[in-house]
PDB file of N, CA and C in Angstrom:
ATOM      1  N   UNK A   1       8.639   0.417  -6.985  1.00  0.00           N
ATOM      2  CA  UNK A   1       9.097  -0.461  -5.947  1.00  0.00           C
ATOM      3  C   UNK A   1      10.125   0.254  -5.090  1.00  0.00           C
ATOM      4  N   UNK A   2      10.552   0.947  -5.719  1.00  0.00           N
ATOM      5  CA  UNK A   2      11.992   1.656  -5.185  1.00  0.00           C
ATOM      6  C   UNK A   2      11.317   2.739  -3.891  1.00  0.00           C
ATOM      7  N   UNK A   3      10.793   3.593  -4.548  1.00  0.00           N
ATOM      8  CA  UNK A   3       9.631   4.558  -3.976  1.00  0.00           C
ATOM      9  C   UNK A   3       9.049   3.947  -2.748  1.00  0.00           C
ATOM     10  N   UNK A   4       8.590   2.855  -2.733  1.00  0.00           N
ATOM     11  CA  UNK A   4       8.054   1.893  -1.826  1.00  0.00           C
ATOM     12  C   UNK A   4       8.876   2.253  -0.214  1.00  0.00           C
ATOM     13  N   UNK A   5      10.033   1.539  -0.507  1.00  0.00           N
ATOM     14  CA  UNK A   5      11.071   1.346   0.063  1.00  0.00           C
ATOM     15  C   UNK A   5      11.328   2.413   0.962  1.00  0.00           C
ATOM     16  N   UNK A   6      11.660   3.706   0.291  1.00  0.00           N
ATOM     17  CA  UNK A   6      11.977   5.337   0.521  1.00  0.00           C
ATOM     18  C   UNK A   6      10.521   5.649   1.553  1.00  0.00           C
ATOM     19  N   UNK A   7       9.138   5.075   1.260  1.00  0.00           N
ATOM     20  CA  UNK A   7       8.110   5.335   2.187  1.00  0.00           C
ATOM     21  C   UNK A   7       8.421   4.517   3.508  1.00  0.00           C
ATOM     22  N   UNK A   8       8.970   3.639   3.134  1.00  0.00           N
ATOM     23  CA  UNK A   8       8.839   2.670   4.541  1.00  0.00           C
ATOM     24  C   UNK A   8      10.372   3.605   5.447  1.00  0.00           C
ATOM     25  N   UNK A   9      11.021   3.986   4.603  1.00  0.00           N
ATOM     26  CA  UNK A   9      12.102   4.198   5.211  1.00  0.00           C
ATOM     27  C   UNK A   9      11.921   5.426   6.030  1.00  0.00           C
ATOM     28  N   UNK A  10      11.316   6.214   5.346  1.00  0.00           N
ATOM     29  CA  UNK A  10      10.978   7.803   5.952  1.00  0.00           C
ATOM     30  C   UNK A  10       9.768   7.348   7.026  1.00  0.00           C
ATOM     31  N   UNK A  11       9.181   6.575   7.165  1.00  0.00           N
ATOM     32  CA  UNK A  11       7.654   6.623   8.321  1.00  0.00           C
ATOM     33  C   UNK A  11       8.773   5.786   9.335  1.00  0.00           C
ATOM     34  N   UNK A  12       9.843   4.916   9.282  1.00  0.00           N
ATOM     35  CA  UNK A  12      10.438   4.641  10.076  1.00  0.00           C
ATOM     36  C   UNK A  12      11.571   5.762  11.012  1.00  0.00           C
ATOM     37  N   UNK A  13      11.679   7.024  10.567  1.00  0.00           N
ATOM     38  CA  UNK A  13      11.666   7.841  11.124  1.00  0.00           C
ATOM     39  C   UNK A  13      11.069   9.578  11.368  1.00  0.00           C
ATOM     40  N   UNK A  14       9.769   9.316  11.009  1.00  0.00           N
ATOM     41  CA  UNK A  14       9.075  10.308  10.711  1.00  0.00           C
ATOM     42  C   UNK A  14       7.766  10.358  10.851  1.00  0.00           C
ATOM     43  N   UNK A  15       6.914  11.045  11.015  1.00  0.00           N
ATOM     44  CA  UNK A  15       5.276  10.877  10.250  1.00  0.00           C
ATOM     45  C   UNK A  15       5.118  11.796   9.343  1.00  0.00           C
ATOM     46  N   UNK A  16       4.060  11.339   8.451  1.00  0.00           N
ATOM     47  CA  UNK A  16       3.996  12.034   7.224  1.00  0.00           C
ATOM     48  C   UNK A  16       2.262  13.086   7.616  1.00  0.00           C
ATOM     49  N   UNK A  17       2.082  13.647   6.439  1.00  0.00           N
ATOM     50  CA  UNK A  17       0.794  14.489   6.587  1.00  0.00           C
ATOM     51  C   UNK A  17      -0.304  13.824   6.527  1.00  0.00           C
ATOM     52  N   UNK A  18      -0.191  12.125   6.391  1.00  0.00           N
ATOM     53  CA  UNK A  18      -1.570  11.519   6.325  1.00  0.00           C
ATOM     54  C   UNK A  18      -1.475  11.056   7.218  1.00  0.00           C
ATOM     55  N   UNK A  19      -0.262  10.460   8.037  1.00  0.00           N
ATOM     56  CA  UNK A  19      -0.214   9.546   9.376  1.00  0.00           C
ATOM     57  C   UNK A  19      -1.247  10.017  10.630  1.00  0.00           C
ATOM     58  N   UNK A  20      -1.818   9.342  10.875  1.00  0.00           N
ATOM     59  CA  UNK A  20      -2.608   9.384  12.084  1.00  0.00           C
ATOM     60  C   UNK A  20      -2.726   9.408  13.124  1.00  0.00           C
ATOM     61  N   UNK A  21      -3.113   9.895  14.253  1.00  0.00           N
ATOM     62  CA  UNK A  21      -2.660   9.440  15.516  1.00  0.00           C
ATOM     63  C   UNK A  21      -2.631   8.096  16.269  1.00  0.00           C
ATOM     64  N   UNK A  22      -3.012   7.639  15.866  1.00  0.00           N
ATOM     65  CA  UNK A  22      -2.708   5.708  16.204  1.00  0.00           C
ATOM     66  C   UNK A  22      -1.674   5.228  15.316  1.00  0.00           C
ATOM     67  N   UNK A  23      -1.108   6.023  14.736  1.00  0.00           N
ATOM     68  CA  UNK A  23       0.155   5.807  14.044  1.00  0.00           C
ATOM     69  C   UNK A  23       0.457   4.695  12.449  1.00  0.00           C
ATOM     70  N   UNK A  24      -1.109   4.783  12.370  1.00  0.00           N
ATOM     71  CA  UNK A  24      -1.767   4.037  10.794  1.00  0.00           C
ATOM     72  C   UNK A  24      -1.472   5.093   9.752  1.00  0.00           C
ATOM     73  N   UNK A  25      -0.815   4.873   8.198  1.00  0.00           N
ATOM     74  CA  UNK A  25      -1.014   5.436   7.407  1.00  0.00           C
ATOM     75  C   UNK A  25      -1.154   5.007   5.930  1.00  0.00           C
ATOM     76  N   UNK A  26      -2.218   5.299   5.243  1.00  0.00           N
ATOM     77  CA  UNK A  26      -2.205   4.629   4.146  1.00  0.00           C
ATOM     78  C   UNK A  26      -1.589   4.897   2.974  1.00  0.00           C
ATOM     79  N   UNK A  27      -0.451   5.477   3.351  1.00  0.00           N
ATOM     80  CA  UNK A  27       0.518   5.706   2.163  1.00  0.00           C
ATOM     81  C   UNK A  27       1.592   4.167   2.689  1.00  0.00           C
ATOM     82  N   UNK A  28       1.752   4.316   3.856  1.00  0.00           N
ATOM     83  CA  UNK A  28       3.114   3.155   4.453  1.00  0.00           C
ATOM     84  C   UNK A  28       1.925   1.517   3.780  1.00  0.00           C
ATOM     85  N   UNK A  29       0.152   1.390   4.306  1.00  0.00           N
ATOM     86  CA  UNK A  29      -0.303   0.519   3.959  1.00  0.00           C
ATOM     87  C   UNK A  29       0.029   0.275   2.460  1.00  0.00           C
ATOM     88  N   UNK A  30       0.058   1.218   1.539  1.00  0.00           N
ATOM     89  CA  UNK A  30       0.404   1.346  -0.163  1.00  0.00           C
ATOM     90  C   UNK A  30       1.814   0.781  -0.413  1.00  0.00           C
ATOM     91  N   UNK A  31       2.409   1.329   0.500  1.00  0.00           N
ATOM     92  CA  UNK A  31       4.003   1.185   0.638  1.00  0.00           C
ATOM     93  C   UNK A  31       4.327  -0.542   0.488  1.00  0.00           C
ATOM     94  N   UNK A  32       3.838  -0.995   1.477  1.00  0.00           N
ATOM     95  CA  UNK A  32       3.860  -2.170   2.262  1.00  0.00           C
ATOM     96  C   UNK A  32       3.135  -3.408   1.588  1.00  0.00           C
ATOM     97  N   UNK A  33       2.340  -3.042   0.929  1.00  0.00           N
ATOM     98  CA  UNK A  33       1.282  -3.914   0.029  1.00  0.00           C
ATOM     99  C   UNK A  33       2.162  -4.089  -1.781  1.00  0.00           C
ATOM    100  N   UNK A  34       2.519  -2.911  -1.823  1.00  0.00           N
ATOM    101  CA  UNK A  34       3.973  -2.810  -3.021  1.00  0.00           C
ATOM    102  C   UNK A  34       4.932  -3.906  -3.020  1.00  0.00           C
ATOM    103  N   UNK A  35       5.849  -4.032  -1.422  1.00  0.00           N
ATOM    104  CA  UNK A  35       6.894  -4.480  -0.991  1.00  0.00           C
ATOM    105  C   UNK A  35       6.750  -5.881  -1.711  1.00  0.00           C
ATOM    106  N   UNK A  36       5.427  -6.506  -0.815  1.00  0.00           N
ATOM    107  CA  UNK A  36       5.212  -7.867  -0.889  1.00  0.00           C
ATOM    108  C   UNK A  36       4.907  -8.418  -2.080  1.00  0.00           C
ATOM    109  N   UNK A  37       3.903  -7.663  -3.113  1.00  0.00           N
ATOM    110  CA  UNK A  37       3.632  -8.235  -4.311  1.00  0.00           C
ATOM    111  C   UNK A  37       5.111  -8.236  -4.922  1.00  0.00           C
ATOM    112  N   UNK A  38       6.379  -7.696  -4.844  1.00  0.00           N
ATOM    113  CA  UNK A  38       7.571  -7.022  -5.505  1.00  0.00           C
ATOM    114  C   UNK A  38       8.112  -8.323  -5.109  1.00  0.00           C
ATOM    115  N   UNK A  39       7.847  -8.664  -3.831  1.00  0.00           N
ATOM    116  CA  UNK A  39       8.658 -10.293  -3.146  1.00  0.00           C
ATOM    117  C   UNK A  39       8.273 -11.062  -3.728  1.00  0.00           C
ATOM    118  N   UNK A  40       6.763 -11.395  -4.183  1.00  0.00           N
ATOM    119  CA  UNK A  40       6.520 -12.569  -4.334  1.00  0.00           C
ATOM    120  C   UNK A  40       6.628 -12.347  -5.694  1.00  0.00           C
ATOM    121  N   UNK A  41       6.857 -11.778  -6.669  1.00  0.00           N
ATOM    122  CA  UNK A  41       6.785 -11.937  -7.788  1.00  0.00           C
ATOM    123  C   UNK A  41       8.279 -11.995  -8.007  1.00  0.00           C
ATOM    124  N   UNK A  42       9.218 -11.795  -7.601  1.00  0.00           N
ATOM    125  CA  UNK A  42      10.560 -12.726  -7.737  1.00  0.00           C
ATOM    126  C   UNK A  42      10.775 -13.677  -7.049  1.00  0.00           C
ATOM    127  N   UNK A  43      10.231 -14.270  -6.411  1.00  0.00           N
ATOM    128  CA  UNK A  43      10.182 -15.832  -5.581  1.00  0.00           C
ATOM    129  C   UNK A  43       9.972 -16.549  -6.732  1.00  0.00           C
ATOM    130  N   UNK A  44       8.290 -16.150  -7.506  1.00  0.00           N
ATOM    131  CA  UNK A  44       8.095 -16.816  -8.371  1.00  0.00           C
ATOM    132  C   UNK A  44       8.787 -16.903  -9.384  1.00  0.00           C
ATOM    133  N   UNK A  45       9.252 -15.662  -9.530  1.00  0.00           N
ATOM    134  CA  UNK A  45      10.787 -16.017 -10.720  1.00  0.00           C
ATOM    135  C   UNK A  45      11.654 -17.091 -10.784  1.00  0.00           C
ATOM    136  N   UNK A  46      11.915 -16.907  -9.575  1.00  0.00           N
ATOM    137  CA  UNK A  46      13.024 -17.731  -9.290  1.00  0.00           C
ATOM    138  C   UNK A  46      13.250 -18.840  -8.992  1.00  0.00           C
ATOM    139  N   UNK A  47      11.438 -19.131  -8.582  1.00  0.00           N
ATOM    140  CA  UNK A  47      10.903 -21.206  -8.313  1.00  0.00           C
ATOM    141  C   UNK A  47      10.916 -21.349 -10.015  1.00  0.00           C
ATOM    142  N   UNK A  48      10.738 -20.547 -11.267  1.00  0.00           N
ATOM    143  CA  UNK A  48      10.196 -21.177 -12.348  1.00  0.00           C
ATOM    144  C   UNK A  48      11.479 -20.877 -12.991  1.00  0.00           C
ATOM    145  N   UNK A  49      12.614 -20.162 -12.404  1.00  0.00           N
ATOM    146  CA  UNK A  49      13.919 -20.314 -13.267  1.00  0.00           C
ATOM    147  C   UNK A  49      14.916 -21.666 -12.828  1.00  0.00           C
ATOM    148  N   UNK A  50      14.418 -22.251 -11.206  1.00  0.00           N
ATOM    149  CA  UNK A  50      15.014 -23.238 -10.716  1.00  0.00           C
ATOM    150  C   UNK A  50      14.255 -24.708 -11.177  1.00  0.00           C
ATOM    151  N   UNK A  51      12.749 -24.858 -11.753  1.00  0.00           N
ATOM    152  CA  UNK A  51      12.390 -25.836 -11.923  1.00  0.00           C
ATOM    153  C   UNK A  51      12.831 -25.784 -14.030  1.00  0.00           C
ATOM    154  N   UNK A  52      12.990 -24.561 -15.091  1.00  0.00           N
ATOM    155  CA  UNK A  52      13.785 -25.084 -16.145  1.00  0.00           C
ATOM    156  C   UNK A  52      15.046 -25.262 -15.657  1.00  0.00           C
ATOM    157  N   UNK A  53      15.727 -24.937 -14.915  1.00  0.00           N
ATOM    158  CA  UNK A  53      17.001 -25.667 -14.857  1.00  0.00           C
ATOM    159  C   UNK A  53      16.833 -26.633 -14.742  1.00  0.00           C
ATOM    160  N   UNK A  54      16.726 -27.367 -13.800  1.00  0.00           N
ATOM    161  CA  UNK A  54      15.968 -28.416 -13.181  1.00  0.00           C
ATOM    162  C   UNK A  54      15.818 -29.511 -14.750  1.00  0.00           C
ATOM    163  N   UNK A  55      14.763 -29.420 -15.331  1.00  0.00           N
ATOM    164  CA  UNK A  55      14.044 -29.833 -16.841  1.00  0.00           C
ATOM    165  C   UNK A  55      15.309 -29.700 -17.405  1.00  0.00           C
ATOM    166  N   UNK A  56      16.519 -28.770 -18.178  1.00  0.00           N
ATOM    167  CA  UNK A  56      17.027 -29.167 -18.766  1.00  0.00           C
ATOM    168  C   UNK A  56      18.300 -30.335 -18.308  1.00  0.00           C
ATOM    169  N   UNK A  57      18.295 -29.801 -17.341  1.00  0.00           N
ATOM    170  CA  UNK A  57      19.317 -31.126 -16.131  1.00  0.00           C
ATOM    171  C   UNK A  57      19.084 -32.506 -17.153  1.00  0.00           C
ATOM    172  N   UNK A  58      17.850 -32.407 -16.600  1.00  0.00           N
ATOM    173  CA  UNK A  58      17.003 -34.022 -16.806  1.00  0.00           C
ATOM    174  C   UNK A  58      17.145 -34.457 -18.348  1.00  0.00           C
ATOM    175  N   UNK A  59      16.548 -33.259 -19.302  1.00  0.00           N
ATOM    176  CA  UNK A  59      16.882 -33.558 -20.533  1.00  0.00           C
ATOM    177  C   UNK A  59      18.381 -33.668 -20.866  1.00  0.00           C
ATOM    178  N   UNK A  60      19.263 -33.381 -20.750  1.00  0.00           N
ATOM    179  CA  UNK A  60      20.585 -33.354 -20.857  1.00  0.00           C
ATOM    180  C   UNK A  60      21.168 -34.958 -20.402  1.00  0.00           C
ATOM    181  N   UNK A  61      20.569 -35.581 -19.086  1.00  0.00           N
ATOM    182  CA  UNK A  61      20.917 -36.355 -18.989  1.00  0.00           C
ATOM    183  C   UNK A  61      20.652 -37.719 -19.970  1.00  0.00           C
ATOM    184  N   UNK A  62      19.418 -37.587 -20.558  1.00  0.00           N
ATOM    185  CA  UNK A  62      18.863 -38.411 -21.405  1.00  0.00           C
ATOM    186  C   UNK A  62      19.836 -39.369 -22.625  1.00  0.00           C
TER     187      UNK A  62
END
């Protein structure tokens, strides 16, 4: 994920040896496809650490 990051960061000032002339590269597409699964899989963390809180709230109140 980290690595990810370091690709997006370097094609934001650079091109690399695969970059293309229309300025597509499928290391930044690899890069970029990384980022997002990395996002959404702590979103989801973090909806299913806010709905047990949530549950023990409720049980607690009981």
């Amino acid at each position: 994920m980290v690595l990810a990051g370091y690709v997006v960061d370097f094609h934001h000032r650079n091109a690399c040896s695969r970059c293309r002339p229309d300025g597509s590269c499928t290391r930044l597409a690899d890069a970029g496809a990384t980022l997002r699964a990395w996002r959404e899989l702590c979103a989801r963390r973090e909806l299913r650490a806010r709905r047990e809180l949530r549950a023990r709230r409720d049980r607690d109140r009981r």
